[in-house]
Protein backbone atom coordinates (compact mmCIF):
# COMPACT_ATOMS: atom_id res chain seq x y z
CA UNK A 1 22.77 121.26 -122.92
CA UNK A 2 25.38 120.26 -120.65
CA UNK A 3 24.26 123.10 -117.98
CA UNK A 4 20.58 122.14 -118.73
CA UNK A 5 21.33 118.58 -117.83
CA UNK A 6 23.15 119.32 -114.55
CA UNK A 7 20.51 121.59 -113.05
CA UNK A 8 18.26 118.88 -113.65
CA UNK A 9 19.94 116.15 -111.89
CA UNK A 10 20.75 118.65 -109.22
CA UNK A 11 17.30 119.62 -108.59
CA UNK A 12 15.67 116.25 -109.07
CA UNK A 13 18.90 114.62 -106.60
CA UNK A 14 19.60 117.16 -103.85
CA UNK A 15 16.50 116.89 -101.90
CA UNK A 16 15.32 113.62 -103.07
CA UNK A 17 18.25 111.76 -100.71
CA UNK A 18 17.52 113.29 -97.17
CA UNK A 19 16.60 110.20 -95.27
CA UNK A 20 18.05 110.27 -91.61
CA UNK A 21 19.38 107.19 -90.12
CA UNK A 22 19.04 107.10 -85.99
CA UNK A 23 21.49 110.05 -84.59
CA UNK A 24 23.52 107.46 -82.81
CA UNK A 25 24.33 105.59 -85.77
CA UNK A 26 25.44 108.53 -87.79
CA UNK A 27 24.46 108.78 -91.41
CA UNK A 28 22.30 111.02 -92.78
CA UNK A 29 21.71 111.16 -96.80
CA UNK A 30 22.14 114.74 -96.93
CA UNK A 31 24.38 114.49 -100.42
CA UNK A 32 23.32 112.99 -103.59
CA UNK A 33 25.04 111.98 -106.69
CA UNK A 34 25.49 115.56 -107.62
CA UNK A 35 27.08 116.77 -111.40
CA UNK A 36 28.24 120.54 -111.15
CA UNK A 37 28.90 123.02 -114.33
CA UNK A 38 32.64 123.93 -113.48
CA UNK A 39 33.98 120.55 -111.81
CA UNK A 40 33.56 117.17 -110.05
CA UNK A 41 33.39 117.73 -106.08
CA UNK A 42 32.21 119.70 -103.32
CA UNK A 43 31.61 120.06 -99.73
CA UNK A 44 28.71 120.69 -97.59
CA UNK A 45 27.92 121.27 -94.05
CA UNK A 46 24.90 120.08 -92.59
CA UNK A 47 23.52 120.62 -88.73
CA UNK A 48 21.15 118.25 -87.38
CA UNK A 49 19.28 118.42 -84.11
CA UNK A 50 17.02 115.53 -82.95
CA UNK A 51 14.56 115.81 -79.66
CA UNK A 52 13.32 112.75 -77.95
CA UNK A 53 10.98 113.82 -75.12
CA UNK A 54 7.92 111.44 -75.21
CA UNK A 55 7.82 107.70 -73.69
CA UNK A 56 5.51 105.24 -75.87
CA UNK A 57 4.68 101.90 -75.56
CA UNK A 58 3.65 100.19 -78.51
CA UNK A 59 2.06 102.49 -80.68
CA UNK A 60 0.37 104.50 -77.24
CA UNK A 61 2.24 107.49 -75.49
CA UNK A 62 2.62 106.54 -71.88
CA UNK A 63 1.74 109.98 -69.36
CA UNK A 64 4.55 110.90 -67.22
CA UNK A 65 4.90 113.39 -64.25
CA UNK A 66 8.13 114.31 -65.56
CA UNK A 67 9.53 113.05 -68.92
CA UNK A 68 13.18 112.24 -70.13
CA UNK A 69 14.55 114.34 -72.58
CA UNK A 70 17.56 113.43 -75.08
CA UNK A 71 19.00 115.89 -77.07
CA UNK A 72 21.46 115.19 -80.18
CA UNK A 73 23.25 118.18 -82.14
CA UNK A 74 25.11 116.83 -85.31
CA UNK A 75 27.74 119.24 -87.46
CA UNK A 76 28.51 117.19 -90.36
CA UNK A 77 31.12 117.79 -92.50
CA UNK A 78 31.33 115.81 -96.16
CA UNK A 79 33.91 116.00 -99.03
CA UNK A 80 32.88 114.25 -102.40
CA UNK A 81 34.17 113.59 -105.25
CA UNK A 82 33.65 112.10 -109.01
CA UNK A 83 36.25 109.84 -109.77
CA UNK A 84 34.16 108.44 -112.70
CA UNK A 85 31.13 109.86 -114.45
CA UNK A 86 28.72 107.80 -112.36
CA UNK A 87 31.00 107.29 -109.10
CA UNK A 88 31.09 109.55 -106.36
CA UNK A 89 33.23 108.94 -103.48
CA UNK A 90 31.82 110.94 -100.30
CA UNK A 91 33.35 111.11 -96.71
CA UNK A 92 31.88 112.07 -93.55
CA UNK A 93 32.81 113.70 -90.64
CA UNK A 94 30.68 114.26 -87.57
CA UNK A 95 30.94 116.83 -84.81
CA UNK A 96 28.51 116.32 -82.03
CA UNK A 97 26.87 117.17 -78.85
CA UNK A 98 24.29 114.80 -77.20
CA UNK A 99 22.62 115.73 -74.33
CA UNK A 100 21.29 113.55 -71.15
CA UNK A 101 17.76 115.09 -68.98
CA UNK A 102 16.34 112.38 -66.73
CA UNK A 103 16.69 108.71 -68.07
CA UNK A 104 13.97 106.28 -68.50
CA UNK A 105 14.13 102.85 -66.43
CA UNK A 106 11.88 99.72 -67.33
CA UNK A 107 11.40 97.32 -64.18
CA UNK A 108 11.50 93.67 -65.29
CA UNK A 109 8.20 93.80 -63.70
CA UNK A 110 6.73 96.38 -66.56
CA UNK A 111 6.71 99.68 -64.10
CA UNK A 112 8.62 102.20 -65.21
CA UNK A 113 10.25 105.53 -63.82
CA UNK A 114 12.42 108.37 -64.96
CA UNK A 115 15.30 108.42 -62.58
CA UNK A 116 17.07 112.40 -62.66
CA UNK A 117 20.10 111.86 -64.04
CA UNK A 118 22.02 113.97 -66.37
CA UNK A 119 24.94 113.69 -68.51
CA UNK A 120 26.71 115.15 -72.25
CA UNK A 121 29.04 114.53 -74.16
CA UNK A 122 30.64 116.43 -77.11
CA UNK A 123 33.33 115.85 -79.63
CA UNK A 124 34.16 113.52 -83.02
CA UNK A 125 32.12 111.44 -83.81
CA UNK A 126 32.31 107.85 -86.00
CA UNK A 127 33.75 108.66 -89.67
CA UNK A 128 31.97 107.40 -92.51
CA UNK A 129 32.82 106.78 -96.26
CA UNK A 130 30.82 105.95 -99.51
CA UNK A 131 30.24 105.54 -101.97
CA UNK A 132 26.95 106.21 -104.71
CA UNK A 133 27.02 104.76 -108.23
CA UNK A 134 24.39 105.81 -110.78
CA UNK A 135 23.94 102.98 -113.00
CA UNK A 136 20.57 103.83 -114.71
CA UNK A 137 20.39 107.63 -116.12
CA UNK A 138 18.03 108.65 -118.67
CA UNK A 139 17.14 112.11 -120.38
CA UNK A 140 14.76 113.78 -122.41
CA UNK A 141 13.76 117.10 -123.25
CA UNK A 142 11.45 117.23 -120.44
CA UNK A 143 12.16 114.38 -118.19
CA UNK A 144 15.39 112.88 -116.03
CA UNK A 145 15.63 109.70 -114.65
CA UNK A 146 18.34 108.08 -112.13
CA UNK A 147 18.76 105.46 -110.18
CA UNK A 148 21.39 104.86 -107.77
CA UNK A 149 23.42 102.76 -105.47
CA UNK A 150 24.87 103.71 -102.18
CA UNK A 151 27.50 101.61 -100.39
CA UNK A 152 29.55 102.37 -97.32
CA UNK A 153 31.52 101.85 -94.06
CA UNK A 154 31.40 103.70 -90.99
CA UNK A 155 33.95 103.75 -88.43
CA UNK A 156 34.43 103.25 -84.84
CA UNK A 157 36.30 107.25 -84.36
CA UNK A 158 34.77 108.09 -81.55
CA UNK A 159 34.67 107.60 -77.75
CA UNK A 160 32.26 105.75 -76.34
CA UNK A 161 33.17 106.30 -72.12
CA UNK A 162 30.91 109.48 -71.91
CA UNK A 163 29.60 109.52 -68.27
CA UNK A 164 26.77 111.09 -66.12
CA UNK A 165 27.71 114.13 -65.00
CA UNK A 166 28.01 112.96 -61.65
CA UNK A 167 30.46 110.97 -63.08
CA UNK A 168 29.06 107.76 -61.32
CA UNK A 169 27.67 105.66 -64.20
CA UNK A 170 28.50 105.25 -68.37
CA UNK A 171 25.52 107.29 -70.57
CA UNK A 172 23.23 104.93 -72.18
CA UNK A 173 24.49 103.80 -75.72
CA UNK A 174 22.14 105.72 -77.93
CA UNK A 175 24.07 108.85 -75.40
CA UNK A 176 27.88 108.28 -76.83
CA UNK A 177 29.17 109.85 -79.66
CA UNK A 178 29.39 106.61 -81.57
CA UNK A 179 28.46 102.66 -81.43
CA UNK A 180 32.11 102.00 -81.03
CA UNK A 181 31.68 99.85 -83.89
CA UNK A 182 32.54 99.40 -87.79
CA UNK A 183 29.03 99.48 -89.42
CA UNK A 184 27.71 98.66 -93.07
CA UNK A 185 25.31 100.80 -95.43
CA UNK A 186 23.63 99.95 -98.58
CA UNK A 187 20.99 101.52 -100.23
CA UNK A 188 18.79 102.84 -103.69
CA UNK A 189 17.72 105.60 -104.83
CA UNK A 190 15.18 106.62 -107.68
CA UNK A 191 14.10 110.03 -108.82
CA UNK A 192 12.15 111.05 -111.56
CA UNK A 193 12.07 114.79 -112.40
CA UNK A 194 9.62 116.08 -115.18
CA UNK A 195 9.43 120.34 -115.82
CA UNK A 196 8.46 121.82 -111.96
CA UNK A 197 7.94 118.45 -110.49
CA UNK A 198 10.31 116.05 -109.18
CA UNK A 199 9.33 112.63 -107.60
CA UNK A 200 11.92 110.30 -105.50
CA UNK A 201 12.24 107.17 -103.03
CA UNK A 202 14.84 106.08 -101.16
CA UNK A 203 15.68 102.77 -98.97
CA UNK A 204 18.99 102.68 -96.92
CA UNK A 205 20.11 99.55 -95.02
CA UNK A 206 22.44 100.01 -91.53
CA UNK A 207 23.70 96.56 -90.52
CA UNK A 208 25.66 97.09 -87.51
CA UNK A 209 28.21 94.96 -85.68
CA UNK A 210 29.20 94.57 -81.96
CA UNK A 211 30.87 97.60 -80.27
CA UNK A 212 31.32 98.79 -76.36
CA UNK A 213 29.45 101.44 -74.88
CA UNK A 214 30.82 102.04 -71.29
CA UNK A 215 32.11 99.21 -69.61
CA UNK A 216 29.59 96.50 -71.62
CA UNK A 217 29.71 95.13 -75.20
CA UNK A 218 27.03 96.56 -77.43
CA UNK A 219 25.46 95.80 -81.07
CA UNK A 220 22.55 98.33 -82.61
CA UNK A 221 19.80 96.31 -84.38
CA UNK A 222 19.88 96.69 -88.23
CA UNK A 223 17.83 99.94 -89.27
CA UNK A 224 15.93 100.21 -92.48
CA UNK A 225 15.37 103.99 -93.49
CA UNK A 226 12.70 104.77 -96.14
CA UNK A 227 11.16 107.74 -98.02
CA UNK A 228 9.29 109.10 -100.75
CA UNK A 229 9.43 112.98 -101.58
CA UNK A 230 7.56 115.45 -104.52
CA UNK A 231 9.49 118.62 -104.72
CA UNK A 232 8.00 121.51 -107.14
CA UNK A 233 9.76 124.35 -107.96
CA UNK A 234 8.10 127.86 -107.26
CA UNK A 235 10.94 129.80 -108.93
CA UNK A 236 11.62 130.38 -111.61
CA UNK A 237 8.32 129.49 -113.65
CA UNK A 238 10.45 128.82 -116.62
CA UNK A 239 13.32 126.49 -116.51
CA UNK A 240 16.23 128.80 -116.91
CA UNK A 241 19.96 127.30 -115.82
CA UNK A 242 21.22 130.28 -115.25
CA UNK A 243 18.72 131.77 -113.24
CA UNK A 244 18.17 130.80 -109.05
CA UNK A 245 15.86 128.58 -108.35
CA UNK A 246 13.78 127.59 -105.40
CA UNK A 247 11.99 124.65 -104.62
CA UNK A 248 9.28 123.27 -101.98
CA UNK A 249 9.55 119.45 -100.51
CA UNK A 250 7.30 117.13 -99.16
CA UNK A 251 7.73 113.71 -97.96
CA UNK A 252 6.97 110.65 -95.99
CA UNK A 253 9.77 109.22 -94.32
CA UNK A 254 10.49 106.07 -91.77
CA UNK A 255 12.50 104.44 -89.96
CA UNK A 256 12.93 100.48 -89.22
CA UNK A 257 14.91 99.33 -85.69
CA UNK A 258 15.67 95.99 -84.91
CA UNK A 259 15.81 94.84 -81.27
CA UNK A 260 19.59 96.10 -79.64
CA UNK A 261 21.77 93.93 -77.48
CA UNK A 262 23.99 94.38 -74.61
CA UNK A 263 26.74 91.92 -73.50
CA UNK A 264 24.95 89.50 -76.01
CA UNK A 265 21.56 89.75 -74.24
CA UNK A 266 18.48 91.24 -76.51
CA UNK A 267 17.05 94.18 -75.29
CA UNK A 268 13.70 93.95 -74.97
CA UNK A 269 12.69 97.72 -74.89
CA UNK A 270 14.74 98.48 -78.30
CA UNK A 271 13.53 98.45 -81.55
CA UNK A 272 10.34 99.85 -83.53
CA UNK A 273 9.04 101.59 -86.26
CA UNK A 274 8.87 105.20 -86.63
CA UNK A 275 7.06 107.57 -89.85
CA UNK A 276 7.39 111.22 -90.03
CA UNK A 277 6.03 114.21 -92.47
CA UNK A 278 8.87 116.00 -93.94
CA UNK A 279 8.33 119.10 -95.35
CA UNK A 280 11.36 121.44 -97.12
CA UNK A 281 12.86 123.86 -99.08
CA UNK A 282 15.68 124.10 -101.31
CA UNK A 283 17.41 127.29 -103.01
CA UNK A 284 19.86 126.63 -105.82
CA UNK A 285 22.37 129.43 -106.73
CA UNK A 286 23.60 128.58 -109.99
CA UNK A 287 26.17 127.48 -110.48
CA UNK A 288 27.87 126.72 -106.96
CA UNK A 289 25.87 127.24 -103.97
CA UNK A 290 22.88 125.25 -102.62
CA UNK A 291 21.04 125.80 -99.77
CA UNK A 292 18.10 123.28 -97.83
CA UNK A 293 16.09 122.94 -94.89
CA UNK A 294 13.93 120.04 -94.04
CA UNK A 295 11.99 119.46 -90.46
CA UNK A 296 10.82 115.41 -89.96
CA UNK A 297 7.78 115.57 -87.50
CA UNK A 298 7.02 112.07 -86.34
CA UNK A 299 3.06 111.16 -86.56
CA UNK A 300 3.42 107.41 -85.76
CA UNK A 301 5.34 104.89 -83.34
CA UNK A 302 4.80 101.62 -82.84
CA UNK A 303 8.57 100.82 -80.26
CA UNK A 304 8.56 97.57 -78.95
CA UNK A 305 7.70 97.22 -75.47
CA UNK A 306 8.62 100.59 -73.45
CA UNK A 307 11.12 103.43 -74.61
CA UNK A 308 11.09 107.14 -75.69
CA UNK A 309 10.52 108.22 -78.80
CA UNK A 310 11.55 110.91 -81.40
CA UNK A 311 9.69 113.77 -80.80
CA UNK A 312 10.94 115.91 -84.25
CA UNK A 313 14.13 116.14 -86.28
CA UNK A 314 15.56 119.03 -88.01
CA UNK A 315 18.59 119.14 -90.73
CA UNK A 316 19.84 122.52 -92.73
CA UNK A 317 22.68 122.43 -94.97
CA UNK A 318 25.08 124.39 -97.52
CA UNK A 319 26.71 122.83 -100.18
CA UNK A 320 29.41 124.65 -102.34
CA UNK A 321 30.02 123.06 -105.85
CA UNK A 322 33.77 123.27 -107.01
């Protein structure tokens, strides 16, 4: 029973949490709440990579002769931990690599024009820890239900001086390898798993504080993350803990932005609303390896004023379960 039960909240958990926050604030729910056969922790690595290579304004996509391109490659690395039967303790460190191709510039007079410059930076990035309590868990024969809580602090670990690489001028904010401040999360989650069919949604809060990017004070608007996700399994037909398993995601997922500010002045062309179609696949190798892949195509923007926008995301992982 006790193997029967943790396969469950595996499967119904794993996949169910993969909202992305915005690459330049960090977190990405790519752990859940999990409960393994032979102990209480584990720790996964998960590579992101995030291409924003279209300029919208509104909800329209603006034609350009030539159009920036940003780039963002994230290694995370995340150690968690039961310290209580519904408390996890998680912590996250963040290798990345964000990369600078022609930068968009918004005249106060509304034209706007990609000027060629070109820039990366590479290295730590801000360190995050949580926490997720589960304080509603039911079970039946046939059915699991959980809800959780997710709480957490990020921290300002990384550099935020990255240049062009002409060296003249700082990168844009949304360019360094952190917000150079400490940031908040909180956030639910709900999934509902019943024989080959799981169903989830998920809502994660980022309230973010001043920082510095370059030589200028800067504070990220507050970003709401949302999703809901069915996952079936394909393998095996028969629930069977000891057996691999495999499992197909789909989901609808957004993202919130408020407006940013720099050196206390709002920023007009920040901020926005952003849904994407995520589907993905999961393999579970009983009883201490899982494996996932998700892709986030974005079908809808509506930015405020003028800005680019995400073209696709993509996130793989491994998890090993001590």
């Amino acid at each position: 029973m006790k193997k029967l039960l943790t396969i469950l909240i595996l499967s119904a958990l794993f996949i169910a949490s993969t909202t992305e926050a915005c690459d330049f604030c960090l977190l990405s729910q790519g752990i859940s709440p999990l409960e393994t056969i032979s102990g209480t922790g584990g720790i996964r690595i998960n590579q992101r990579y995030t291409l924003l290579n279209t300029v919208y304004s509104g909800t329209k996509e603006v034609s350009m002769v030539t159009n920036p391109k940003e780039e963002y490659w994230t290694t995370e690395i995340t150690g968690f931990y039961s310290i209580a039967e519904d408390l996890m303790l998680l912590a996250i460190v963040p290798l990345r690599k964000n990369i600078l191709d022609g930068h968009l510039h918004v005249h106060s007079d509304g034209d706007i024009e990609v000027h060629p410059d070109k820039g990366d930076v590479s290295g730590l990035g801000d360190i995050a820890l949580l926490g997720r309590y589960t304080f509603l868990k039911t079970h039946t024969i046939d059915t699991t239900t959980a809800i959780a809580a997710l709480f957490g602090v990020k921290l300002p670990t990384a550099r935020t001086d990255g240049k062009t690489s002409n060296g003249a001028d700082f990168l844009d904010a949304h360019l360094q390898l952190g917000t150079g401040a400490t940031d908040f999360f909180l956030g639910f989650s709900f999934n509902y798993a019943i024989q080959r069919i799981s169903l989830s949604a998920n809502i994660l809060d980022a309230i973010h504080t001043e920082g510095k990017a370059g030589d200028k004070t800067y504070q990220f608007g507050n970003i709401l993350n949302y999703d809901a996700t069915g996952k079936y399994r394909i393998y095996p037909a028969l629930f069977d803990p000891e057996k691999n398993q495999c499992f197909l995601a789909f989901g609808l997922n957004g993202e919130i932005r408020d407006k940013e500010k720099e050196n206390g002045v709002t920023v007009d062309n920040s901020g926005g609303h952003t849904i994407y179609l995520t589907p993905g696949v999961q393999v579970v190798m009983a009883p201490h390896w899982v494996v996932e892949a998700s892709y986030f195509y974005a079908i809808y923007h509506d930015l405020y004023e003028t800005q680019t926008g995400e073209n696709y995301k993509v996130s793989a992982g491994v998890t090993y379960l001590f």
